[in-house]
PDB file of N, CA and C in Angstrom:
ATOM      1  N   UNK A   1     -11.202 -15.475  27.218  1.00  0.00           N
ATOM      2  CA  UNK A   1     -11.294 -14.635  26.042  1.00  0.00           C
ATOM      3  C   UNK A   1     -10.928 -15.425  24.794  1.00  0.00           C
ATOM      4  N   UNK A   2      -9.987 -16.051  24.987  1.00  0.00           N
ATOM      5  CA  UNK A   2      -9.255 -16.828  24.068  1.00  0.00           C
ATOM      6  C   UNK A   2     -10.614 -18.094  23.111  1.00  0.00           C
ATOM      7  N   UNK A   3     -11.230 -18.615  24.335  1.00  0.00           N
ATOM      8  CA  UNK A   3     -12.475 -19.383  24.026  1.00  0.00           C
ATOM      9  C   UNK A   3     -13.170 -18.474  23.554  1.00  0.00           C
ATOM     10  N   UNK A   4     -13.777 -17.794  23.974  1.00  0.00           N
ATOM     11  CA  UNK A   4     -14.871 -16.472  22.909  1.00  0.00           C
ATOM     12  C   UNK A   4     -14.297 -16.549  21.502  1.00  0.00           C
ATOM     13  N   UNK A   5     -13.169 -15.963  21.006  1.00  0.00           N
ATOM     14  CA  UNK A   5     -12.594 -15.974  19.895  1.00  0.00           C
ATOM     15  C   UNK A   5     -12.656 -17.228  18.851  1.00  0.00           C
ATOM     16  N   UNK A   6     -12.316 -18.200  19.631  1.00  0.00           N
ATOM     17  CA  UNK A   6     -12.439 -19.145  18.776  1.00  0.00           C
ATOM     18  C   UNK A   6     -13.559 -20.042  18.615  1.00  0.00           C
ATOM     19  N   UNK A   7     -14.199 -19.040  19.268  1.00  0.00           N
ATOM     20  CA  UNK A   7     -15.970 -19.942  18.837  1.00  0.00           C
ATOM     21  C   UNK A   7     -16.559 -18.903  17.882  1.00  0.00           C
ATOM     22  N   UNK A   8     -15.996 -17.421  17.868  1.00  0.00           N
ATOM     23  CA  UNK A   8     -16.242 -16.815  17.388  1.00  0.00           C
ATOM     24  C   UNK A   8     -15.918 -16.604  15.487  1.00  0.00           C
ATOM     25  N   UNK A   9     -15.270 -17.741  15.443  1.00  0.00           N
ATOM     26  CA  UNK A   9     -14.108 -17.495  14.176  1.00  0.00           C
ATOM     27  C   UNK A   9     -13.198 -17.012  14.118  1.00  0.00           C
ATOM     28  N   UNK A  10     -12.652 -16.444  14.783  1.00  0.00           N
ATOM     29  CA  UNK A  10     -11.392 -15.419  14.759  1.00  0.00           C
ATOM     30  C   UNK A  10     -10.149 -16.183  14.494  1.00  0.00           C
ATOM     31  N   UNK A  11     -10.007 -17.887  14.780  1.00  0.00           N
ATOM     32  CA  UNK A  11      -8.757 -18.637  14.472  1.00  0.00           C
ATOM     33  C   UNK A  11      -8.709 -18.700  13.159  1.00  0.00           C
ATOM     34  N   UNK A  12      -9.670 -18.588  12.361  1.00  0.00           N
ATOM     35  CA  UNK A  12      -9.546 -18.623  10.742  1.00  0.00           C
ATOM     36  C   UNK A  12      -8.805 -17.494  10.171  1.00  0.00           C
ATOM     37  N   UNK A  13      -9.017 -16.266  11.171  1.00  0.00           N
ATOM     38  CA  UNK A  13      -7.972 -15.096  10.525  1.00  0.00           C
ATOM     39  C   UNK A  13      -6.734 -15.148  11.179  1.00  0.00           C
ATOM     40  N   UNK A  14      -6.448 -15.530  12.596  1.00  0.00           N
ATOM     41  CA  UNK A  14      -5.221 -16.046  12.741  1.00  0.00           C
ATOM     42  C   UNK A  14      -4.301 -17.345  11.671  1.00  0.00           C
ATOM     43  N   UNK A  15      -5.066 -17.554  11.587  1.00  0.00           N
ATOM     44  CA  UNK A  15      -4.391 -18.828  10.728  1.00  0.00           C
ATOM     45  C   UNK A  15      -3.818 -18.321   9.447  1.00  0.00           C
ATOM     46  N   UNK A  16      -4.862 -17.429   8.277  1.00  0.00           N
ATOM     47  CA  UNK A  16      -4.946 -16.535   7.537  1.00  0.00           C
ATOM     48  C   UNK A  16      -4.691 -15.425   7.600  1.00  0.00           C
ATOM     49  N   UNK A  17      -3.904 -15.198   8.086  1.00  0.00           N
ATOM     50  CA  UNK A  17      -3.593 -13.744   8.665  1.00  0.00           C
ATOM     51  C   UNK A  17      -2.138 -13.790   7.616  1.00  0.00           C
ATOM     52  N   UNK A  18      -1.195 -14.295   8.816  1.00  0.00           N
ATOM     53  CA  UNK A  18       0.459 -13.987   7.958  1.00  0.00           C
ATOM     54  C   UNK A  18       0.523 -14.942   7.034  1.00  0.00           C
ATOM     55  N   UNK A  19      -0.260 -15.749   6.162  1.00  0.00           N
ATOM     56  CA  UNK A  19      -0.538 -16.615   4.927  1.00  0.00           C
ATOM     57  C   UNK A  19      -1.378 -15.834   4.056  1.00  0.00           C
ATOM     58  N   UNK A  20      -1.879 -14.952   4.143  1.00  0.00           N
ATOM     59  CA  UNK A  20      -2.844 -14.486   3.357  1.00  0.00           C
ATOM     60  C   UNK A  20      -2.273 -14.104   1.978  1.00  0.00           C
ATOM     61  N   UNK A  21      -1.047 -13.013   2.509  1.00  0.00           N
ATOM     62  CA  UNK A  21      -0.567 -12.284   1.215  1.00  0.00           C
ATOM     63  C   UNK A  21       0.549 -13.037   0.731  1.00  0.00           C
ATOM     64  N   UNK A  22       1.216 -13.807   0.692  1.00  0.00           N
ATOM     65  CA  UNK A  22       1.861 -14.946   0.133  1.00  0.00           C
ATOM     66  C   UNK A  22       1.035 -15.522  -0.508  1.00  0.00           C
ATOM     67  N   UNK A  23      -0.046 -16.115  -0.696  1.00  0.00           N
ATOM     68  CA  UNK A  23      -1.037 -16.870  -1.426  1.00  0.00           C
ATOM     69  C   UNK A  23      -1.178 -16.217  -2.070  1.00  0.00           C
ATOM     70  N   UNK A  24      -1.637 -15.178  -1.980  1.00  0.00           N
ATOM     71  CA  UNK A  24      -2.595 -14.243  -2.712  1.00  0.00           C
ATOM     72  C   UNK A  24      -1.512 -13.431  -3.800  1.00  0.00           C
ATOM     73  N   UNK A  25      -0.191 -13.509  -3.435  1.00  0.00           N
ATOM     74  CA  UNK A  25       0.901 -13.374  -4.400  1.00  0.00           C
ATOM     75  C   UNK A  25       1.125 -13.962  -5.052  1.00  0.00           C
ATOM     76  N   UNK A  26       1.551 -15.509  -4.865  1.00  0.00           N
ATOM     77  CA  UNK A  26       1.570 -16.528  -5.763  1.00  0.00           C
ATOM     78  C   UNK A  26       0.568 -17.047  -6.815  1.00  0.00           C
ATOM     79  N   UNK A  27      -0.759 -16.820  -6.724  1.00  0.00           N
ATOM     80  CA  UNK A  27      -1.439 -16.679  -7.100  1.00  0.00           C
ATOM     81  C   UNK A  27      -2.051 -15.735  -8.218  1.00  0.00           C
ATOM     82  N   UNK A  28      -1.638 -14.576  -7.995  1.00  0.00           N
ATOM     83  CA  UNK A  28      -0.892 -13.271  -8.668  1.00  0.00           C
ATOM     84  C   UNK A  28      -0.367 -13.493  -9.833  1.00  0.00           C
ATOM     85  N   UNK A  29       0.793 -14.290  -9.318  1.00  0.00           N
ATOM     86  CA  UNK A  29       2.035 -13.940 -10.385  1.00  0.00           C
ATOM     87  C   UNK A  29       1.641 -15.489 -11.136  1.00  0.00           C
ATOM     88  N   UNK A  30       1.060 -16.353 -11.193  1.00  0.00           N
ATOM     89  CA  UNK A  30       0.241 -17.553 -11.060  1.00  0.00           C
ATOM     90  C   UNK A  30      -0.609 -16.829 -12.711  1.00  0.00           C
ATOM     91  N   UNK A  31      -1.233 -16.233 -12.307  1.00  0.00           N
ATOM     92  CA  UNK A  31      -2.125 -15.561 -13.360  1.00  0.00           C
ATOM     93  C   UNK A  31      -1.528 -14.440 -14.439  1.00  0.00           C
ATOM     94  N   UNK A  32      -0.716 -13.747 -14.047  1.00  0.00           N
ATOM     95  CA  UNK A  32      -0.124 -12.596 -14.913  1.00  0.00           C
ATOM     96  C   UNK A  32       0.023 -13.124 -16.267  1.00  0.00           C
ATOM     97  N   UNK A  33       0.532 -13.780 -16.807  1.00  0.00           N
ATOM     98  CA  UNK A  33       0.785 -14.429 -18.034  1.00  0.00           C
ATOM     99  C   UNK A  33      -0.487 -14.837 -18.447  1.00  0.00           C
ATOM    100  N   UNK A  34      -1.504 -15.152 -18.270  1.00  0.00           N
ATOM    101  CA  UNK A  34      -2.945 -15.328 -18.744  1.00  0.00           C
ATOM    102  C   UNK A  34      -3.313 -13.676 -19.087  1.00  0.00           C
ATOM    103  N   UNK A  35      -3.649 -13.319 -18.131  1.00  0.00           N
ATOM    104  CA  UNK A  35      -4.223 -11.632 -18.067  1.00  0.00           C
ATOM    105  C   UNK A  35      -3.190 -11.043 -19.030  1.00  0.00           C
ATOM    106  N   UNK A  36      -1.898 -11.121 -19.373  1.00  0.00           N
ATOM    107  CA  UNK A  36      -1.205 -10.242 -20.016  1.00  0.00           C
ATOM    108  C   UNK A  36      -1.808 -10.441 -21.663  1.00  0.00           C
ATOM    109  N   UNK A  37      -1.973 -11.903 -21.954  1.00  0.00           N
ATOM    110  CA  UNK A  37      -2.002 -12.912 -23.107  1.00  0.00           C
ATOM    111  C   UNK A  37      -3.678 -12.592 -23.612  1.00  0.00           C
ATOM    112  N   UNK A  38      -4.537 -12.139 -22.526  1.00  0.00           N
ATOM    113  CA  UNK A  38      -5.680 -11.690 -22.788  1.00  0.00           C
ATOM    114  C   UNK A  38      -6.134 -10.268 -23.580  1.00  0.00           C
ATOM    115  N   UNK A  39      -5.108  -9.741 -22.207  1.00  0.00           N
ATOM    116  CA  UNK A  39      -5.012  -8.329 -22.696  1.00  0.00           C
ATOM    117  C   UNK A  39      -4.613  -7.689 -23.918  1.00  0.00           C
ATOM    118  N   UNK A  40      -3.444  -8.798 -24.735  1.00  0.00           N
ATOM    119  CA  UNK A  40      -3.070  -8.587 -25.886  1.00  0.00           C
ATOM    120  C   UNK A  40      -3.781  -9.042 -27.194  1.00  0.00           C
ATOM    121  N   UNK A  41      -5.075 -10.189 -26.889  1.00  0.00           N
ATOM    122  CA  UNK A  41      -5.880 -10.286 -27.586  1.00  0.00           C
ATOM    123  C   UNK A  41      -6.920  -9.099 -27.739  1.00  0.00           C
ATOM    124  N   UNK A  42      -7.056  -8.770 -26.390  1.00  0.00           N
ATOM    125  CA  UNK A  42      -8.502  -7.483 -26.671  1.00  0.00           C
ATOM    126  C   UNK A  42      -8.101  -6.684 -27.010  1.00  0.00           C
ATOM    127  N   UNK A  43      -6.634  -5.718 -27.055  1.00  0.00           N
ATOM    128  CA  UNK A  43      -5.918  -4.813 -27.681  1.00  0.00           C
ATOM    129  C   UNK A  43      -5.839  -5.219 -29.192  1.00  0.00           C
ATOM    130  N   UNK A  44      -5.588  -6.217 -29.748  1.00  0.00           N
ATOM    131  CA  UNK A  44      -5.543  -6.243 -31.173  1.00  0.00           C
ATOM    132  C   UNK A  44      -6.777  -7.156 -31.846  1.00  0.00           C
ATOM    133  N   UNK A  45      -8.043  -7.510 -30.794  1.00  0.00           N
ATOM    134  CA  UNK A  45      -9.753  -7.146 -31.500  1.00  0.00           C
ATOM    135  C   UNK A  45      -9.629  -8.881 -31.756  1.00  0.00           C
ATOM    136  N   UNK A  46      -8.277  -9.800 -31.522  1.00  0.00           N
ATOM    137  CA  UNK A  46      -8.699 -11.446 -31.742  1.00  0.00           C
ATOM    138  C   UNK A  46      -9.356 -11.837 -31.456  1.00  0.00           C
ATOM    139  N   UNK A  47     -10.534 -11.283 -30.517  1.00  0.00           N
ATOM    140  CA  UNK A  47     -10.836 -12.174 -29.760  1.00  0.00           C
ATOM    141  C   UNK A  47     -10.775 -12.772 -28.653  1.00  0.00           C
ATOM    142  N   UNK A  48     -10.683 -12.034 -27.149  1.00  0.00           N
ATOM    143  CA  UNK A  48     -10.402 -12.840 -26.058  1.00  0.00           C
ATOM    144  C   UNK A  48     -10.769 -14.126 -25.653  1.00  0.00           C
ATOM    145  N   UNK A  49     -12.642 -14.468 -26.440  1.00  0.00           N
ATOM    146  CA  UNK A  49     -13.022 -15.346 -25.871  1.00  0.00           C
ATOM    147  C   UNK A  49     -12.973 -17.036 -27.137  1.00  0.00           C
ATOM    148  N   UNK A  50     -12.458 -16.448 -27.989  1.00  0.00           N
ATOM    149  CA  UNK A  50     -12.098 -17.198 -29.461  1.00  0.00           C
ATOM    150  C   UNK A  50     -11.524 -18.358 -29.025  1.00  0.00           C
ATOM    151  N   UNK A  51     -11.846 -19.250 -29.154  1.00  0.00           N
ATOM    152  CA  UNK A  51     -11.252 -21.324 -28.473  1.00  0.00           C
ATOM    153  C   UNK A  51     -10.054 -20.986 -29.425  1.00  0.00           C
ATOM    154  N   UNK A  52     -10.078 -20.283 -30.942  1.00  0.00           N
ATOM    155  CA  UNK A  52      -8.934 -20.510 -31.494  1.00  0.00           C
ATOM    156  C   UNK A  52      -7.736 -19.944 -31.090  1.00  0.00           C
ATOM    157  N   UNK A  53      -7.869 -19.077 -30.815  1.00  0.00           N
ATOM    158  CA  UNK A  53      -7.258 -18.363 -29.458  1.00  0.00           C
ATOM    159  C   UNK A  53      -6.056 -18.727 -28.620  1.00  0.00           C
ATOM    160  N   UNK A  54      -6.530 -19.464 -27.747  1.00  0.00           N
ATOM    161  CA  UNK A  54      -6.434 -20.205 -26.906  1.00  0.00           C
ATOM    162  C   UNK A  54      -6.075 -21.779 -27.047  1.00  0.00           C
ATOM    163  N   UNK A  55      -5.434 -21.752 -27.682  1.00  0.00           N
ATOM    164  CA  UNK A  55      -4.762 -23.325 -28.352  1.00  0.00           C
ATOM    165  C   UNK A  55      -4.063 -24.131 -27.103  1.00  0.00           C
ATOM    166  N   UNK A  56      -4.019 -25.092 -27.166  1.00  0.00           N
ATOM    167  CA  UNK A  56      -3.276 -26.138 -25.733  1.00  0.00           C
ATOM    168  C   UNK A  56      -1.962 -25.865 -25.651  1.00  0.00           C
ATOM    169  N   UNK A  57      -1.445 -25.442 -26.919  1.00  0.00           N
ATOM    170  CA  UNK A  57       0.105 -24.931 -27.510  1.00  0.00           C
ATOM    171  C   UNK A  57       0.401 -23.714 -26.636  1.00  0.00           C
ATOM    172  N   UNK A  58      -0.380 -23.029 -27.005  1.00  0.00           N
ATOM    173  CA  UNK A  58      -0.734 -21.654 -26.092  1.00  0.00           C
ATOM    174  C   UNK A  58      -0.713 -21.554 -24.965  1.00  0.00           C
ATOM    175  N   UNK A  59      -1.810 -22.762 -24.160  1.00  0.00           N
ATOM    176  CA  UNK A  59      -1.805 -22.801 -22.667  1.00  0.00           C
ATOM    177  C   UNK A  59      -1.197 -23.692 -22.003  1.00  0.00           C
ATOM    178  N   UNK A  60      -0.259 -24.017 -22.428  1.00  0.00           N
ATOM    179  CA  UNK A  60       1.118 -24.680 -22.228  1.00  0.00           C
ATOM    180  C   UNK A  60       2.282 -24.141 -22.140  1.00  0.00           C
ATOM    181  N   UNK A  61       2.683 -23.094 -23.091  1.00  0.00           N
ATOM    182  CA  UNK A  61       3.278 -22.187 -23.109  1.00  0.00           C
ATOM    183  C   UNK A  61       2.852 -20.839 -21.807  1.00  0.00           C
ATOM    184  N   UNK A  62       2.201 -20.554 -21.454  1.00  0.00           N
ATOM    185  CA  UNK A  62       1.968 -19.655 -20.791  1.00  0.00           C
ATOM    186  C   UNK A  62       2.003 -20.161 -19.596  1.00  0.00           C
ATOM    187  N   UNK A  63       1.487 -21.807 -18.811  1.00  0.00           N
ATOM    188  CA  UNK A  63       1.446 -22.043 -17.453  1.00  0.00           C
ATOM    189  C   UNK A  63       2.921 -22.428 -17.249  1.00  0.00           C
ATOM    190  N   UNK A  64       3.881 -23.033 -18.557  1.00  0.00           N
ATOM    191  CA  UNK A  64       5.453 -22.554 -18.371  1.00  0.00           C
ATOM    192  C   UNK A  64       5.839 -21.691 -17.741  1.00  0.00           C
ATOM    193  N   UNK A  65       5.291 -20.280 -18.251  1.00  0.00           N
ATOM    194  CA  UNK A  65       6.048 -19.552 -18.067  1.00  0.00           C
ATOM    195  C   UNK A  65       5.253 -18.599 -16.578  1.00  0.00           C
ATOM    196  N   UNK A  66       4.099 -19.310 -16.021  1.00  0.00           N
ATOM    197  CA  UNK A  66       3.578 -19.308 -14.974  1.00  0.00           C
ATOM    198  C   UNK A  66       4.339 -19.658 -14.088  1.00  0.00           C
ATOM    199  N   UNK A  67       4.438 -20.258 -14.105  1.00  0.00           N
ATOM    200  CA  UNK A  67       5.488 -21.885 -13.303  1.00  0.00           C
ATOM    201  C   UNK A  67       6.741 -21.353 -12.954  1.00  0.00           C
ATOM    202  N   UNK A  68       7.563 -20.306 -14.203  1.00  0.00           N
ATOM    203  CA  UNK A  68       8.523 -20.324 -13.471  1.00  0.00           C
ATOM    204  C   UNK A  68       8.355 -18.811 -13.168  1.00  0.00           C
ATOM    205  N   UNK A  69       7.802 -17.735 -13.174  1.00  0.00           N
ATOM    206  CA  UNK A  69       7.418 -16.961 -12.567  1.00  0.00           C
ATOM    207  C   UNK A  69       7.140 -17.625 -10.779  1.00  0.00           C
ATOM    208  N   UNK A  70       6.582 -17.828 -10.542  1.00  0.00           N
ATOM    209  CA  UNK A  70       6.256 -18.540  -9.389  1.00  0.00           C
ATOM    210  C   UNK A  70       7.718 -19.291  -8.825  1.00  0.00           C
ATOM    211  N   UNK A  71       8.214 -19.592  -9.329  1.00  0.00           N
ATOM    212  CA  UNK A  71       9.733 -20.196  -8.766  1.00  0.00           C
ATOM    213  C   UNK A  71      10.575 -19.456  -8.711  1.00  0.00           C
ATOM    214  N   UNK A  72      10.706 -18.217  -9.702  1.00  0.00           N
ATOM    215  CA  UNK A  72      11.465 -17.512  -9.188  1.00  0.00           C
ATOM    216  C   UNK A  72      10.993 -16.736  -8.264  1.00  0.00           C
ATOM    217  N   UNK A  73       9.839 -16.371  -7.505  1.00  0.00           N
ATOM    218  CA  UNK A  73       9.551 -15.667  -7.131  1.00  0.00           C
ATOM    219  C   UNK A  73       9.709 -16.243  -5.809  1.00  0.00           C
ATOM    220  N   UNK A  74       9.698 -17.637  -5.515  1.00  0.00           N
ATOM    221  CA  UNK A  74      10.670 -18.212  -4.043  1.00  0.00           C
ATOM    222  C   UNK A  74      11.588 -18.235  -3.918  1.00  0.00           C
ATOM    223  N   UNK A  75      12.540 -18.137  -5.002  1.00  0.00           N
ATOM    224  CA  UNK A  75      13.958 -17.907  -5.563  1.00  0.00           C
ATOM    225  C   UNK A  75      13.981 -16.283  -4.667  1.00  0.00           C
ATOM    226  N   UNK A  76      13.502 -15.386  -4.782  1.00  0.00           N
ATOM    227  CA  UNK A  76      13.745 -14.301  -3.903  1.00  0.00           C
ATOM    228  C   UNK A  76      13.222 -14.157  -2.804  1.00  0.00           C
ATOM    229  N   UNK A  77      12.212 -15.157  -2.512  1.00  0.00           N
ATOM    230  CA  UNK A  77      11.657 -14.991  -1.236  1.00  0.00           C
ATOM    231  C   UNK A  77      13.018 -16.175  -0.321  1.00  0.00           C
ATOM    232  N   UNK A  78      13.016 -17.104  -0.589  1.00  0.00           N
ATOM    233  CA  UNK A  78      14.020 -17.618   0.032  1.00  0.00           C
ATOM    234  C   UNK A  78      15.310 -16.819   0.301  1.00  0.00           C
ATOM    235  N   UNK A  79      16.144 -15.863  -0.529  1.00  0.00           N
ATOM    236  CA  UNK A  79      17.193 -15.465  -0.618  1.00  0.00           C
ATOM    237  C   UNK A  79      16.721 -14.213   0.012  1.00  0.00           C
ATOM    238  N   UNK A  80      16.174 -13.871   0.220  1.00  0.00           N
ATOM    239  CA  UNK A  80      16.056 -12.172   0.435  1.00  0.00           C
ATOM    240  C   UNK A  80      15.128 -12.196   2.106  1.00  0.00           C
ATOM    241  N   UNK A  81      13.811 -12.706   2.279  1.00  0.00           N
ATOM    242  CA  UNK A  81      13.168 -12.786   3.062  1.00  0.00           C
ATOM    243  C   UNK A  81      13.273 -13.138   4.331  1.00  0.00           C
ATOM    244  N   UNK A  82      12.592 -13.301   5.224  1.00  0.00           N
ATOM    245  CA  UNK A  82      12.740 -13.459   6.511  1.00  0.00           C
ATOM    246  C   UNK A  82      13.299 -13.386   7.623  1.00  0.00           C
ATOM    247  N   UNK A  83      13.995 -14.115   8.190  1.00  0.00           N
ATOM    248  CA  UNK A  83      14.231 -13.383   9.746  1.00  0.00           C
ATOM    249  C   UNK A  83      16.463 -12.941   9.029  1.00  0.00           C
ATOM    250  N   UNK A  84      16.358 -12.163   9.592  1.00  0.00           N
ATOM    251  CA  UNK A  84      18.083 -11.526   9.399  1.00  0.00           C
ATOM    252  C   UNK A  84      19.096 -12.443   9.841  1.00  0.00           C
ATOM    253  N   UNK A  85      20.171 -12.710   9.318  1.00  0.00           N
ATOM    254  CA  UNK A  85      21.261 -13.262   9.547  1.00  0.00           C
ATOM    255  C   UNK A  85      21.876 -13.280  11.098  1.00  0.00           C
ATOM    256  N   UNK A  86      21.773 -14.326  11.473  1.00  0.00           N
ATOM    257  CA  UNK A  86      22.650 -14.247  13.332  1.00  0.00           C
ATOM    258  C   UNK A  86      21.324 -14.434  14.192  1.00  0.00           C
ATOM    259  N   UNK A  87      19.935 -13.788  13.700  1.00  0.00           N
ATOM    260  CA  UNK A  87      19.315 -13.608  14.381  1.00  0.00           C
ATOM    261  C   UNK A  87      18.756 -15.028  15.214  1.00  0.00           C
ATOM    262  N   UNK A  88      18.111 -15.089  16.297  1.00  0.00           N
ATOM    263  CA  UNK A  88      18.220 -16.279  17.190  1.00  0.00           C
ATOM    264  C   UNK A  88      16.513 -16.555  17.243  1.00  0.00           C
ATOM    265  N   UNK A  89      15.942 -18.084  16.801  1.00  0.00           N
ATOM    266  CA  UNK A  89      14.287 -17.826  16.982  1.00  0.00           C
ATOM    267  C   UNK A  89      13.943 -18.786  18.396  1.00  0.00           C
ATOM    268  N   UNK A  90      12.907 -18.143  19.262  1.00  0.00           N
ATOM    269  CA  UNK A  90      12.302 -18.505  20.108  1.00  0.00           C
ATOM    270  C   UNK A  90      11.284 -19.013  20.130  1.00  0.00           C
ATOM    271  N   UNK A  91      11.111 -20.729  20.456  1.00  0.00           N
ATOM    272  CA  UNK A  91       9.657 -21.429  19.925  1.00  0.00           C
ATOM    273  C   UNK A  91       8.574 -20.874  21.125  1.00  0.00           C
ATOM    274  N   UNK A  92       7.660 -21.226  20.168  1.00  0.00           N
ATOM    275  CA  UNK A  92       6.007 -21.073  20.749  1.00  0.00           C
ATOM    276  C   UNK A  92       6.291 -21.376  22.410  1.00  0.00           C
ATOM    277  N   UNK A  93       5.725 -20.885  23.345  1.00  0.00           N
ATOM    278  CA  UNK A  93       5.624 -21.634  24.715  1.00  0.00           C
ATOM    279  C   UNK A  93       4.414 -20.973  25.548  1.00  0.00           C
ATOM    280  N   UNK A  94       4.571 -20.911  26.567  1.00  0.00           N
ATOM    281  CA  UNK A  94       3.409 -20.908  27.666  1.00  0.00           C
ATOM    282  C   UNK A  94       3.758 -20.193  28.753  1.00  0.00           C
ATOM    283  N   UNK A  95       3.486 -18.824  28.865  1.00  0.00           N
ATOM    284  CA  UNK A  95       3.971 -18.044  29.895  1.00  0.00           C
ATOM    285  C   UNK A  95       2.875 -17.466  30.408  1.00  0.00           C
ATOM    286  N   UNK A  96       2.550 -17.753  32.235  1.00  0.00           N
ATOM    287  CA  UNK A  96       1.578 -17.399  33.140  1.00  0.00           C
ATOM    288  C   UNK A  96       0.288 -17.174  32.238  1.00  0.00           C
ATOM    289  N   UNK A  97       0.430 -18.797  31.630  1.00  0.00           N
ATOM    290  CA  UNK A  97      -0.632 -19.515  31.328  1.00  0.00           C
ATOM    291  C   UNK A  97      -1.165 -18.932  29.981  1.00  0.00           C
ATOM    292  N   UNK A  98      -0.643 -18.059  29.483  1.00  0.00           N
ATOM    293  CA  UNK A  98      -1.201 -17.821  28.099  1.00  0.00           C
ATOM    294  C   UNK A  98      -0.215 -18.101  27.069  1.00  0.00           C
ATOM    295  N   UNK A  99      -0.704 -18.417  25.771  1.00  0.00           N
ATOM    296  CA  UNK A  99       0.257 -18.776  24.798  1.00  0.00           C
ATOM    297  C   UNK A  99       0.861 -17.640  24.159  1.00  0.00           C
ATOM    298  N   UNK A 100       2.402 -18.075  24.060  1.00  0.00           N
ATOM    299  CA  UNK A 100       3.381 -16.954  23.029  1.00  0.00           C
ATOM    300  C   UNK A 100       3.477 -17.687  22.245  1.00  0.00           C
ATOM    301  N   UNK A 101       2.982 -17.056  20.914  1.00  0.00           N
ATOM    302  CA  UNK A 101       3.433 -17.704  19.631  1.00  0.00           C
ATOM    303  C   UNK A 101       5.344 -17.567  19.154  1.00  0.00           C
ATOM    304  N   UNK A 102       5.723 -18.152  18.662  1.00  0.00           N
ATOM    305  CA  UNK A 102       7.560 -18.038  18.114  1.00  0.00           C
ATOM    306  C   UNK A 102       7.786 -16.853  17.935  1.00  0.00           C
ATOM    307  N   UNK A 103       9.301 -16.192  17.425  1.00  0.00           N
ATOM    308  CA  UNK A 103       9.156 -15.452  16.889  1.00  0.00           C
ATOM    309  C   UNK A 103      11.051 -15.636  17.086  1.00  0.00           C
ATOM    310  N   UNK A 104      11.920 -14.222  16.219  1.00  0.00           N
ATOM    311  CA  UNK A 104      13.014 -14.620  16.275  1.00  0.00           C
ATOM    312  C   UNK A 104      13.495 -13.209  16.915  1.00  0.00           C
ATOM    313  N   UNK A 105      14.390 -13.524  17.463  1.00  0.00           N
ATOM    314  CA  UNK A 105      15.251 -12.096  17.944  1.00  0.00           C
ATOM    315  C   UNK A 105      16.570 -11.483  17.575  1.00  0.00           C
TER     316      UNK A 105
END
């Protein structure tokens, strides 16, 4: 079965599976400061698509403050996230021949 699947594609959504929404967060919060900076141009008629706009000053200032959006945002994923305190993790292995992926207990 396992061979079916992975001729089938299905390892691309395993793989992409528990990575998906982490990316797709960082990525997120990656952009917010553009979209906000946009949004405040089309609200007051500047011009969203205006080069003057959009100065290097500007988009320097904003992937700053991209940047650390994004750091803090491992700043809580590190501190807050994942497996609970004490808890004990069990690596990947091979039981009556099929694979267990890790996990912690």
């Amino acid at each position: 079965m396992r061979l079916c699947r992975v001729a089938q594609g299905a390892w691309l959504a395993d793989i992409l599976g528990p990575m998906l929404r982490p990316v797709v967060t960082e990525f997120a919060l990656f952009l917010t400061p553009f979209a906000v900076y946009a949004f405040f141009l089309w609200a007051t008629r500047a011009g969203v698509l205006d080069p003057a706009q959009w100065t290097l000053s500007r988009i320097a200032w904003l992937s700053i403050a991209a940047l650390l959006l994004m750091i803090g945002s491992f700043i809580v994923l590190a501190q807050w996230g994942g497996s609970p305190p004490g808890s004990t993790y069990v690596p990947a292995h091979i039981e009556d021949g099929t694979f267990v992926p890790g996990e912690t207990k």
